[in-house]
PDB file of N, CA and C in Angstrom:
ATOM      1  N   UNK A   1      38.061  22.492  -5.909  1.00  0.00           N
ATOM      2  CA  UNK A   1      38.313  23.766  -5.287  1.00  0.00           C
ATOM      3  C   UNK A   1      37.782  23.717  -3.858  1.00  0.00           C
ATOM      4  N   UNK A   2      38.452  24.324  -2.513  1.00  0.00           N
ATOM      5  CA  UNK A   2      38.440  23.785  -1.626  1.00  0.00           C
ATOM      6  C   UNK A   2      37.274  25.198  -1.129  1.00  0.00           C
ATOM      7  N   UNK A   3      36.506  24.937  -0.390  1.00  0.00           N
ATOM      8  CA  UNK A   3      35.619  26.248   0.079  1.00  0.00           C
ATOM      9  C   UNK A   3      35.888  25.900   2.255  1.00  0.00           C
ATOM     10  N   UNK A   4      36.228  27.715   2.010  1.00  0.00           N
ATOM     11  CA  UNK A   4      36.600  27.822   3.537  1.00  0.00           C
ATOM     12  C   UNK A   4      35.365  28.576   4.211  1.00  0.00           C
ATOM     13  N   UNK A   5      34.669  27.607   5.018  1.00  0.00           N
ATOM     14  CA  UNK A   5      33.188  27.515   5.154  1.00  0.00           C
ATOM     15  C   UNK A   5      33.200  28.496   6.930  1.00  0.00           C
ATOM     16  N   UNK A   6      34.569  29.163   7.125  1.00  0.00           N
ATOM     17  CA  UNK A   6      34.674  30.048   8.286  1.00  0.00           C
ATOM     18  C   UNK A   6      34.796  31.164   8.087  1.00  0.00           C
ATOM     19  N   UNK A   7      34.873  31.290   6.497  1.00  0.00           N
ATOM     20  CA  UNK A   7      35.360  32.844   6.256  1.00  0.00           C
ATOM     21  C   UNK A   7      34.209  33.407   6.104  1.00  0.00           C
ATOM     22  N   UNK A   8      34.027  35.017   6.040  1.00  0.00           N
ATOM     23  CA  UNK A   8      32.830  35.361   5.972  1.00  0.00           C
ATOM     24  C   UNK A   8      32.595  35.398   4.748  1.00  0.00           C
ATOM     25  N   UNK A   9      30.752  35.130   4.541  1.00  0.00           N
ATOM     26  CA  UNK A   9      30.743  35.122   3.420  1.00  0.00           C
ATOM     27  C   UNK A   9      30.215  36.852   2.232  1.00  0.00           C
ATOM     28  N   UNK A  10      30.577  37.413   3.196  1.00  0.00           N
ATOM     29  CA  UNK A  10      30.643  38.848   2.036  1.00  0.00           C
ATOM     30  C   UNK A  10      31.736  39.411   2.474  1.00  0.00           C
ATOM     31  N   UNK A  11      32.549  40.325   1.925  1.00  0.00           N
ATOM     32  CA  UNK A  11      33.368  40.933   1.898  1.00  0.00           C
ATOM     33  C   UNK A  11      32.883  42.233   2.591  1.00  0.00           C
ATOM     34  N   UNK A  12      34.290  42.951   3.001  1.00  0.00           N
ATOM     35  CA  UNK A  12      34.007  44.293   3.958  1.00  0.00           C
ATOM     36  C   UNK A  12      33.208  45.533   2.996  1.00  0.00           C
ATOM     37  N   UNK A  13      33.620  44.921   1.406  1.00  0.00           N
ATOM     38  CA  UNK A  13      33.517  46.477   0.907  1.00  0.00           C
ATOM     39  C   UNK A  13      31.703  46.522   0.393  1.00  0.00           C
ATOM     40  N   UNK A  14      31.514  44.698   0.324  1.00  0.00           N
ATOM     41  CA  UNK A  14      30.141  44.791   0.585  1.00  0.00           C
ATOM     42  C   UNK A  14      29.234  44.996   1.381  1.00  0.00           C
ATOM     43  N   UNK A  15      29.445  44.505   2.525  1.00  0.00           N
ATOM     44  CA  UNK A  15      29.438  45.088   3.908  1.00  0.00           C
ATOM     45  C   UNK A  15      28.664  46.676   4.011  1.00  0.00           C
ATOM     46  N   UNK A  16      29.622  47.237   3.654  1.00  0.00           N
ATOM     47  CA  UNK A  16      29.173  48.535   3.186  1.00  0.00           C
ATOM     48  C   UNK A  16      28.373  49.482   2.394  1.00  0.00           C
ATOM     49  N   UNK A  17      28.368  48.913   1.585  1.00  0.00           N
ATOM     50  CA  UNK A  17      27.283  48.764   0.602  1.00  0.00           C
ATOM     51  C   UNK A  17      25.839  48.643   0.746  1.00  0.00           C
ATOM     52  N   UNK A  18      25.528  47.787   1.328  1.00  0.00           N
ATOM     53  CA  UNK A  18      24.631  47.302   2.279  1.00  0.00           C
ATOM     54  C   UNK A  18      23.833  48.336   2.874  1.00  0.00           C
ATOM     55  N   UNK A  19      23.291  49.578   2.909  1.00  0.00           N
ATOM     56  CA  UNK A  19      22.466  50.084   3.714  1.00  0.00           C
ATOM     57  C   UNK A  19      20.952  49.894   3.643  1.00  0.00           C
ATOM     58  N   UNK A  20      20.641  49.960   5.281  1.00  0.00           N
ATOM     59  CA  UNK A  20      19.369  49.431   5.400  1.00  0.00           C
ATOM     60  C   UNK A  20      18.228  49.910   4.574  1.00  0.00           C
ATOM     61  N   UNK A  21      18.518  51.754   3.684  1.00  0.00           N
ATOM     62  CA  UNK A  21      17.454  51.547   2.818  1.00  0.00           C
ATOM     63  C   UNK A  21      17.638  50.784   1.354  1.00  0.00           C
ATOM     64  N   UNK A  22      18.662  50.472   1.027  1.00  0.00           N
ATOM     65  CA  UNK A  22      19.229  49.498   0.054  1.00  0.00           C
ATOM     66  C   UNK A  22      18.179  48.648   0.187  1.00  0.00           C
ATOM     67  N   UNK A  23      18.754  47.320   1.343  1.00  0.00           N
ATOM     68  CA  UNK A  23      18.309  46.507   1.712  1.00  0.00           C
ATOM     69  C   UNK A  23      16.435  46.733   1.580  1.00  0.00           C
ATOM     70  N   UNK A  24      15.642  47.597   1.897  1.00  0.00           N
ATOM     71  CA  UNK A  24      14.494  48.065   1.965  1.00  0.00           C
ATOM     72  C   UNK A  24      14.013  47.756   0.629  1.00  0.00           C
ATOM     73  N   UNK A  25      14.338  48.740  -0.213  1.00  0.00           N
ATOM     74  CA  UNK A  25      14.184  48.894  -1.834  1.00  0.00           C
ATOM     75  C   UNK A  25      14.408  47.512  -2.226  1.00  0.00           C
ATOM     76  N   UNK A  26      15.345  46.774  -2.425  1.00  0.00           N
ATOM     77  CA  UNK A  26      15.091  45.273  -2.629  1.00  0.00           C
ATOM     78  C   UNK A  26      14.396  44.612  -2.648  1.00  0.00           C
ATOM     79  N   UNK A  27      14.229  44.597  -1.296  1.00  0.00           N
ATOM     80  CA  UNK A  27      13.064  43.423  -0.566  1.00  0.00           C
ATOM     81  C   UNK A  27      11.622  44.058  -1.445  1.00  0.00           C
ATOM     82  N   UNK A  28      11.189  45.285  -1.038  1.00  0.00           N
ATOM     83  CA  UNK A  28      10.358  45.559  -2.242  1.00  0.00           C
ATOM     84  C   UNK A  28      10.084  45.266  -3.481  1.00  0.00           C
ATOM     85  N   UNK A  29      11.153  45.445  -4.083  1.00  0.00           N
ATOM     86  CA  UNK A  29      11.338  45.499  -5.438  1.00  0.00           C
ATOM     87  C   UNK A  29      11.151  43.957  -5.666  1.00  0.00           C
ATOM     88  N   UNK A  30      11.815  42.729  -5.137  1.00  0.00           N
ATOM     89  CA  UNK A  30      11.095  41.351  -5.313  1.00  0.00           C
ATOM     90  C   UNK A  30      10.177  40.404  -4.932  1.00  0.00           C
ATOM     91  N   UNK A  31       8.986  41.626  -4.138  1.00  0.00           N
ATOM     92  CA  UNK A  31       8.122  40.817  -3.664  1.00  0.00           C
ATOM     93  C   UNK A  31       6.844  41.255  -4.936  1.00  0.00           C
ATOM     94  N   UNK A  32       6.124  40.484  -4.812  1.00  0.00           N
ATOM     95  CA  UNK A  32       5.491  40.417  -6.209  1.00  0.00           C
ATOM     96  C   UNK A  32       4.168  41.097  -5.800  1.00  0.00           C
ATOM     97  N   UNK A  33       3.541  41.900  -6.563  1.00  0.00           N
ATOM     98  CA  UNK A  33       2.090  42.418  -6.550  1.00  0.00           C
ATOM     99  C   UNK A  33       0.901  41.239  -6.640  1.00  0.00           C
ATOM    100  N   UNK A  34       1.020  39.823  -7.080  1.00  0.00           N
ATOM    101  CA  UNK A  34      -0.257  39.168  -7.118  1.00  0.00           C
ATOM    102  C   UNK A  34      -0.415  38.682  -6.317  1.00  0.00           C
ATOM    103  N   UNK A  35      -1.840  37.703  -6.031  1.00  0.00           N
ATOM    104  CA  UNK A  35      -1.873  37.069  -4.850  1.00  0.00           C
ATOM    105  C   UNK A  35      -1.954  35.947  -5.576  1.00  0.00           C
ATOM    106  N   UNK A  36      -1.371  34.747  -4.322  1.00  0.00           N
ATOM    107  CA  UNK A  36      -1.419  33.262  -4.660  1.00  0.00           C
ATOM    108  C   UNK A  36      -2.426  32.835  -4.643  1.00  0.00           C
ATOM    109  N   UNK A  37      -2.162  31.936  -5.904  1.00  0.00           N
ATOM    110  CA  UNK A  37      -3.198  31.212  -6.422  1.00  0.00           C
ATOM    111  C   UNK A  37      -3.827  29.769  -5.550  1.00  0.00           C
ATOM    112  N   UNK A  38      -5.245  29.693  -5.399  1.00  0.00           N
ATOM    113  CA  UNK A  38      -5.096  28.294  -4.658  1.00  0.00           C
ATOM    114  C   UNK A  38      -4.452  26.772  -5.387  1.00  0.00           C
ATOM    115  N   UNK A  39      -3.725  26.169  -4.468  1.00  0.00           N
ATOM    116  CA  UNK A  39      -3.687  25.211  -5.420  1.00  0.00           C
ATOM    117  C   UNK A  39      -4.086  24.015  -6.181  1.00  0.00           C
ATOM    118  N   UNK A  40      -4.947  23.922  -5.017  1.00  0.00           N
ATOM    119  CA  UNK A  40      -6.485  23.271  -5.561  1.00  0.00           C
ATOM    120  C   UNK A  40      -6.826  23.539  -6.748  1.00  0.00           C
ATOM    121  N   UNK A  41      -7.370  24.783  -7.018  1.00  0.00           N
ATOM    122  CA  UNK A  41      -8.043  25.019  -8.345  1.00  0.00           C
ATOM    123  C   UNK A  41      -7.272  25.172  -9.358  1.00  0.00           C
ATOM    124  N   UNK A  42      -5.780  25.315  -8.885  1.00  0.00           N
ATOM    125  CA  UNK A  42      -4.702  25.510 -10.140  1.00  0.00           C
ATOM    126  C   UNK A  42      -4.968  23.849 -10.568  1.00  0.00           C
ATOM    127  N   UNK A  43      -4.504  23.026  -9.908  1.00  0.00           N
ATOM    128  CA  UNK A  43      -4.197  22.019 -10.000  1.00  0.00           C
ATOM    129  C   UNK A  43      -5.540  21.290 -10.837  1.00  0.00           C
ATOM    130  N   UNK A  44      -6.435  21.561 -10.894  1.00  0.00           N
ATOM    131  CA  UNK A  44      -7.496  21.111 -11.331  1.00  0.00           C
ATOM    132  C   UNK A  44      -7.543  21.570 -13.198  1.00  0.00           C
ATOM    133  N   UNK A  45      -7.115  22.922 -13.099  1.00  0.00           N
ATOM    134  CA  UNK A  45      -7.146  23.114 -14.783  1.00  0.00           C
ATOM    135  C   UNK A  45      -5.996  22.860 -15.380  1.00  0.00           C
ATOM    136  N   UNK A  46      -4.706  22.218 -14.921  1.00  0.00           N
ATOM    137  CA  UNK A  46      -3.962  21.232 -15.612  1.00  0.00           C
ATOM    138  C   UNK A  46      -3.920  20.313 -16.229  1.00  0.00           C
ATOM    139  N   UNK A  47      -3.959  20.178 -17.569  1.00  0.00           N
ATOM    140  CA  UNK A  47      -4.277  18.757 -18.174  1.00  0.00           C
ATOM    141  C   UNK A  47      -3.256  17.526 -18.792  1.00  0.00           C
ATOM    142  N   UNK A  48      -2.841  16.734 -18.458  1.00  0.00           N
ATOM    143  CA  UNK A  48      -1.560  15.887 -18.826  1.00  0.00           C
ATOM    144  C   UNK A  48      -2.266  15.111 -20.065  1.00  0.00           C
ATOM    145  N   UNK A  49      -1.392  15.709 -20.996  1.00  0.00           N
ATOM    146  CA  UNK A  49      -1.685  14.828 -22.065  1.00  0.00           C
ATOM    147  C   UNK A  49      -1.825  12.622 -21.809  1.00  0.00           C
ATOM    148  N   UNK A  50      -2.455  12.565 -22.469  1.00  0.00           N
ATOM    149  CA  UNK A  50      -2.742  10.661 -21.837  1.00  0.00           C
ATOM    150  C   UNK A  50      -4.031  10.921 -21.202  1.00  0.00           C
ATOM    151  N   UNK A  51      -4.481  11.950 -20.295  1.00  0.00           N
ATOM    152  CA  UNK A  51      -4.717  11.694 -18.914  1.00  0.00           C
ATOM    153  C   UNK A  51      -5.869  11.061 -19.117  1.00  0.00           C
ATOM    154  N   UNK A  52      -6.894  11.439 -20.175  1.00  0.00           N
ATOM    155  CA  UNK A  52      -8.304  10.742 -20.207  1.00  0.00           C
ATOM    156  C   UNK A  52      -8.742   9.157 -20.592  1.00  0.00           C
ATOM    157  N   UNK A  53      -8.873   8.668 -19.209  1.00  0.00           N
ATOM    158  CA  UNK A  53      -8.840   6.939 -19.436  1.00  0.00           C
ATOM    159  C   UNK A  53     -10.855   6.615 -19.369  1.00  0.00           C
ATOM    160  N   UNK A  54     -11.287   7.865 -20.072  1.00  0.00           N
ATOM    161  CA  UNK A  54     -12.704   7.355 -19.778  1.00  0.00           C
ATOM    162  C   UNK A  54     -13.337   6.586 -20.583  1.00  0.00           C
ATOM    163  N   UNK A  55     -12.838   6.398 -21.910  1.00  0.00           N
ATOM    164  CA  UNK A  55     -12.812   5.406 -22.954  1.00  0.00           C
ATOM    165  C   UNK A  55     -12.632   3.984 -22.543  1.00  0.00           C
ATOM    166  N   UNK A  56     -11.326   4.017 -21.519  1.00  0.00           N
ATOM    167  CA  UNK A  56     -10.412   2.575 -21.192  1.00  0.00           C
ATOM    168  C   UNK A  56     -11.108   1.818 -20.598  1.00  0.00           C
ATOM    169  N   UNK A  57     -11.120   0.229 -20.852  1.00  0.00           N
ATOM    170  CA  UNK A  57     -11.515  -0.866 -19.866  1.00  0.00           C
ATOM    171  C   UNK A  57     -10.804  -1.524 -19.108  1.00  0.00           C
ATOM    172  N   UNK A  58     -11.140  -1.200 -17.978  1.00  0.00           N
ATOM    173  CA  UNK A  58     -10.154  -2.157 -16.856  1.00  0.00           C
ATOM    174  C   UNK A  58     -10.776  -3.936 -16.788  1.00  0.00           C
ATOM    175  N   UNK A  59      -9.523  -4.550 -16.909  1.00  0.00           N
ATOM    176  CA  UNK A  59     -10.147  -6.072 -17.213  1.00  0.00           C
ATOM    177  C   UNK A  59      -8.994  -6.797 -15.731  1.00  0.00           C
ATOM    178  N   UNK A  60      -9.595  -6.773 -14.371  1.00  0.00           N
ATOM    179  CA  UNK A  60      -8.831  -7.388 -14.015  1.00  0.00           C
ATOM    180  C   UNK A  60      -9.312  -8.838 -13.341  1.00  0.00           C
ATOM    181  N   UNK A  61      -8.183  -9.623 -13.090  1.00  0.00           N
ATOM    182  CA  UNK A  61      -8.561 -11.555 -12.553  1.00  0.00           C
ATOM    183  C   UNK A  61      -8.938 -11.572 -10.985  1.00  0.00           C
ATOM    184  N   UNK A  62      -9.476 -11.697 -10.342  1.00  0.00           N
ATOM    185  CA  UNK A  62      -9.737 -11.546  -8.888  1.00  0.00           C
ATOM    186  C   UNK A  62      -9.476 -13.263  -8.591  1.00  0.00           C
ATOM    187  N   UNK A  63      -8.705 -13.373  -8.115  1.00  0.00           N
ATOM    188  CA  UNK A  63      -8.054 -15.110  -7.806  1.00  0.00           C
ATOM    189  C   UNK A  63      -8.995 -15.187  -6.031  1.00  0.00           C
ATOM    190  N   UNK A  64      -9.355 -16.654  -6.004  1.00  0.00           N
ATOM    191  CA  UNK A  64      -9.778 -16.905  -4.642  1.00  0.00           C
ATOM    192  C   UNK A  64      -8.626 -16.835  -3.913  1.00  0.00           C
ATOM    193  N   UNK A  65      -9.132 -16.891  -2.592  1.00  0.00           N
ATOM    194  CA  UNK A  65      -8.168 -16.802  -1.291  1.00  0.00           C
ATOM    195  C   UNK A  65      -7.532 -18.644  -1.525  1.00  0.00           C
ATOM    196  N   UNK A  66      -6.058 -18.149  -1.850  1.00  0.00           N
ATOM    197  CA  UNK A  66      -5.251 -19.665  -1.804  1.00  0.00           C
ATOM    198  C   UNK A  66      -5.216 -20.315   0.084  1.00  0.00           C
ATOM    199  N   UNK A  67      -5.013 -21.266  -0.334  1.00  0.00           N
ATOM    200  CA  UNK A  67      -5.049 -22.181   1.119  1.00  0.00           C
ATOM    201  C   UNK A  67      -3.383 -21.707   2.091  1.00  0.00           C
ATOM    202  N   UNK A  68      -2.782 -21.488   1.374  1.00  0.00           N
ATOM    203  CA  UNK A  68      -1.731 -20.403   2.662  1.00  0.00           C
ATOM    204  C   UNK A  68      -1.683 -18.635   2.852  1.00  0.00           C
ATOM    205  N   UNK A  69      -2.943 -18.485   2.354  1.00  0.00           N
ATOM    206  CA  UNK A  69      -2.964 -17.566   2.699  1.00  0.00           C
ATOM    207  C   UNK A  69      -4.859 -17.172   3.612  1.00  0.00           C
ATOM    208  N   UNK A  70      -4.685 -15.558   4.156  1.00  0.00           N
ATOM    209  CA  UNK A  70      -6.037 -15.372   4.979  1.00  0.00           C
ATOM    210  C   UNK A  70      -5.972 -13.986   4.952  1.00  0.00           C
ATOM    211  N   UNK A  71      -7.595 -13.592   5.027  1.00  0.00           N
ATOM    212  CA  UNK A  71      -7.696 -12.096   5.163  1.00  0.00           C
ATOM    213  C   UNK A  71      -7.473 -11.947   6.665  1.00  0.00           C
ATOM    214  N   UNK A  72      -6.719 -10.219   7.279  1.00  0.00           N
ATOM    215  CA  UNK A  72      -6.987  -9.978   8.156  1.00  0.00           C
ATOM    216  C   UNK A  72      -7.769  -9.105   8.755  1.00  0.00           C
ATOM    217  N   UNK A  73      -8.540  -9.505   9.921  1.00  0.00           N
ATOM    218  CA  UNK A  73      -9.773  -8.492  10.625  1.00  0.00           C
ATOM    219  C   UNK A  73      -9.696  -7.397  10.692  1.00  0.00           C
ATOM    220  N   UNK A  74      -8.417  -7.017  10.325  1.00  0.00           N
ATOM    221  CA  UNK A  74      -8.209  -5.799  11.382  1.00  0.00           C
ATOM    222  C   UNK A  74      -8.168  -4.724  10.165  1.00  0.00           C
ATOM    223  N   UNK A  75      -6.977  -4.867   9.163  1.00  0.00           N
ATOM    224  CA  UNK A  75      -6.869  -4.351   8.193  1.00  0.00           C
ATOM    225  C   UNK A  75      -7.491  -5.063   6.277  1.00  0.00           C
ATOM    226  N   UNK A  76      -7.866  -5.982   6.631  1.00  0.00           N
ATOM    227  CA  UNK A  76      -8.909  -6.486   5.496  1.00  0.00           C
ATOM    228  C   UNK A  76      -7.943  -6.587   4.456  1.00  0.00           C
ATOM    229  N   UNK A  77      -6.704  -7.193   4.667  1.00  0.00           N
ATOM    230  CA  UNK A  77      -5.756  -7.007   3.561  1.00  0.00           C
ATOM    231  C   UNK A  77      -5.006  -9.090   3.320  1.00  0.00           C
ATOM    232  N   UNK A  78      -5.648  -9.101   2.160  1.00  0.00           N
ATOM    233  CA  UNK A  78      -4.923 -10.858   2.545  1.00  0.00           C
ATOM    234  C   UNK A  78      -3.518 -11.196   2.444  1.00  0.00           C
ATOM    235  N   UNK A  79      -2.749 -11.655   3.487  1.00  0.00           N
ATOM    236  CA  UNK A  79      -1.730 -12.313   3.840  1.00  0.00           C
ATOM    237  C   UNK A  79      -1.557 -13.216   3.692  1.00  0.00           C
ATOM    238  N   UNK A  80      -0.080 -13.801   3.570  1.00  0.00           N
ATOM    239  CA  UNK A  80       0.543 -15.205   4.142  1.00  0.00           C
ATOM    240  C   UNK A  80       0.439 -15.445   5.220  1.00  0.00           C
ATOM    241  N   UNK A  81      -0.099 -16.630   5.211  1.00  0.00           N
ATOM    242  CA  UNK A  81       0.109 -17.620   6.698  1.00  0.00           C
ATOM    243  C   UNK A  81       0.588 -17.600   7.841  1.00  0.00           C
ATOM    244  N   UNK A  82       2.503 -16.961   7.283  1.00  0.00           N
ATOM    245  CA  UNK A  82       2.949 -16.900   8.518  1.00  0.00           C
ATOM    246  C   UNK A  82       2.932 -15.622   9.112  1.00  0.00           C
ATOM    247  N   UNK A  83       2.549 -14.968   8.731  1.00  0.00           N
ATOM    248  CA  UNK A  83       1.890 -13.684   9.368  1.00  0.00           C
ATOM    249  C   UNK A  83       0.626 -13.358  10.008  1.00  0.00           C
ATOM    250  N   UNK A  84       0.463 -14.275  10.564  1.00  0.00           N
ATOM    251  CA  UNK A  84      -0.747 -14.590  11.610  1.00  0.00           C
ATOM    252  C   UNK A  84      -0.402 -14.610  13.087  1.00  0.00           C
ATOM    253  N   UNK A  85      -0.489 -13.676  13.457  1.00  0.00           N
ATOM    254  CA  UNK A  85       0.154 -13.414  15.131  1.00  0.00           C
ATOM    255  C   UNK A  85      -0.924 -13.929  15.742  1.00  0.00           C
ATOM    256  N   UNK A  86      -2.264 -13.580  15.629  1.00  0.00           N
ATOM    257  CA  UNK A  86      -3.300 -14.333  16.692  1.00  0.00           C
ATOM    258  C   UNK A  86      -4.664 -14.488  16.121  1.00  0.00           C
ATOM    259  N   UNK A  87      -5.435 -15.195  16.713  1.00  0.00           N
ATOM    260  CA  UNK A  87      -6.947 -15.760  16.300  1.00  0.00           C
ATOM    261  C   UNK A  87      -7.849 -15.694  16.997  1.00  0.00           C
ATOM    262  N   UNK A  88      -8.698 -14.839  16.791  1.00  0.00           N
ATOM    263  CA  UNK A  88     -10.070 -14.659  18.042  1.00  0.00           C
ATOM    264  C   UNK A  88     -11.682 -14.962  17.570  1.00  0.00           C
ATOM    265  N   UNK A  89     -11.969 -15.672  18.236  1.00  0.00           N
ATOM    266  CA  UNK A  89     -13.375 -16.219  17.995  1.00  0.00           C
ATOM    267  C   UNK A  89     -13.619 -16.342  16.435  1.00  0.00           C
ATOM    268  N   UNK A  90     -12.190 -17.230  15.600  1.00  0.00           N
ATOM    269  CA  UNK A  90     -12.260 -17.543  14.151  1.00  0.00           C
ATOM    270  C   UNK A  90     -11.594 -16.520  13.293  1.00  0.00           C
ATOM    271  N   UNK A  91     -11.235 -15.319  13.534  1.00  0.00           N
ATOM    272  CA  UNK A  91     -11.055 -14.327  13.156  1.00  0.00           C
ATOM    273  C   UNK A  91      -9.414 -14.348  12.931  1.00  0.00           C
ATOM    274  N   UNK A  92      -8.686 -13.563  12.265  1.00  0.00           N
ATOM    275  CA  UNK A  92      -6.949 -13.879  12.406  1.00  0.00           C
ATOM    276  C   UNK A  92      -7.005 -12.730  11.980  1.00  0.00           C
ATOM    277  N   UNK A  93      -5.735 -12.313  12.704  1.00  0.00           N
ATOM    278  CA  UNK A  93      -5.093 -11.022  12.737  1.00  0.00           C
ATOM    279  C   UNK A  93      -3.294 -11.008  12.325  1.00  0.00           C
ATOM    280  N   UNK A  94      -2.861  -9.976  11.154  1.00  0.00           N
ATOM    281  CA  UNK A  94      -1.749 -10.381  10.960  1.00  0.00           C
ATOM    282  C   UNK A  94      -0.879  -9.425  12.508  1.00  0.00           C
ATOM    283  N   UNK A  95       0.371  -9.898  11.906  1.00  0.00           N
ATOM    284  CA  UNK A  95       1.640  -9.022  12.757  1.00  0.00           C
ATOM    285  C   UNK A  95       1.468  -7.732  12.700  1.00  0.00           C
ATOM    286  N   UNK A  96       1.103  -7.099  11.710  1.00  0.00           N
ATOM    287  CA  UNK A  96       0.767  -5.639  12.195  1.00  0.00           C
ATOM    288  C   UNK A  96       0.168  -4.939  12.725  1.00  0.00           C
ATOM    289  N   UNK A  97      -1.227  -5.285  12.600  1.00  0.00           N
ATOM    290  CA  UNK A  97      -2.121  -4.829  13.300  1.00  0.00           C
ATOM    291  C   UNK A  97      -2.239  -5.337  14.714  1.00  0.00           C
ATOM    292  N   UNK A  98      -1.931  -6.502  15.309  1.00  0.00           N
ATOM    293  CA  UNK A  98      -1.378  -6.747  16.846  1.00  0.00           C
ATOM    294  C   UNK A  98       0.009  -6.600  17.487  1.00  0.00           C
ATOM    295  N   UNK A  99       0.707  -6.090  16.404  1.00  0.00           N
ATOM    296  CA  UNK A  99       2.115  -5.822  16.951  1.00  0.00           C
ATOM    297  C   UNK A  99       2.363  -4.043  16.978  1.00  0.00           C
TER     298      UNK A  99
END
């Protein structure tokens, strides 16, 4: 179905209809009496079922730094090799943080 996105979109007889204390009473009528809640504290007494991992053990492998790869100075994050844009007093820096 084709929609003609020039026509107006209410009609004349609504148009009319329409008076500004109409319009008034409305707007009233759907604005709500409470006040918003923060959402901070909403968000805090939500509970997702699963959610409690205080029981759980995290078991993870921490592998040494392999020989093509290096931490960088800048962002402390280890890279590949070829992402080594430059080297200062021993130090290596990838492409991002000098580019």
């Amino acid at each position: 179905m084709a929609t003609d996105y020039d026509a107006p979109r209410k009609q004349d007889e609504e148009l009319k209809e329409d008076s500004i204390e109409e319009l008034q009473t409305r707007r009233s009528d759907s604005q709500s009496g409470s006040v918003d809640e923060d959402e901070a504290a909403a968000a805090e007494s939500f509970e997702l079922p699963g959610a409690d991992l205080s029981n759980e053990e995290l078991s993870v492998v921490v592998l040494p730094a392999q020989e093509d790869e290096f931490t960088c100075g800048s962002c402390f994050l280890v890279r590949h090799r070829s992402q080594v844009a430059e080297e200062k007093n021993g130090v290596k820096y990838c492409i991002e943080c000098v580019g």
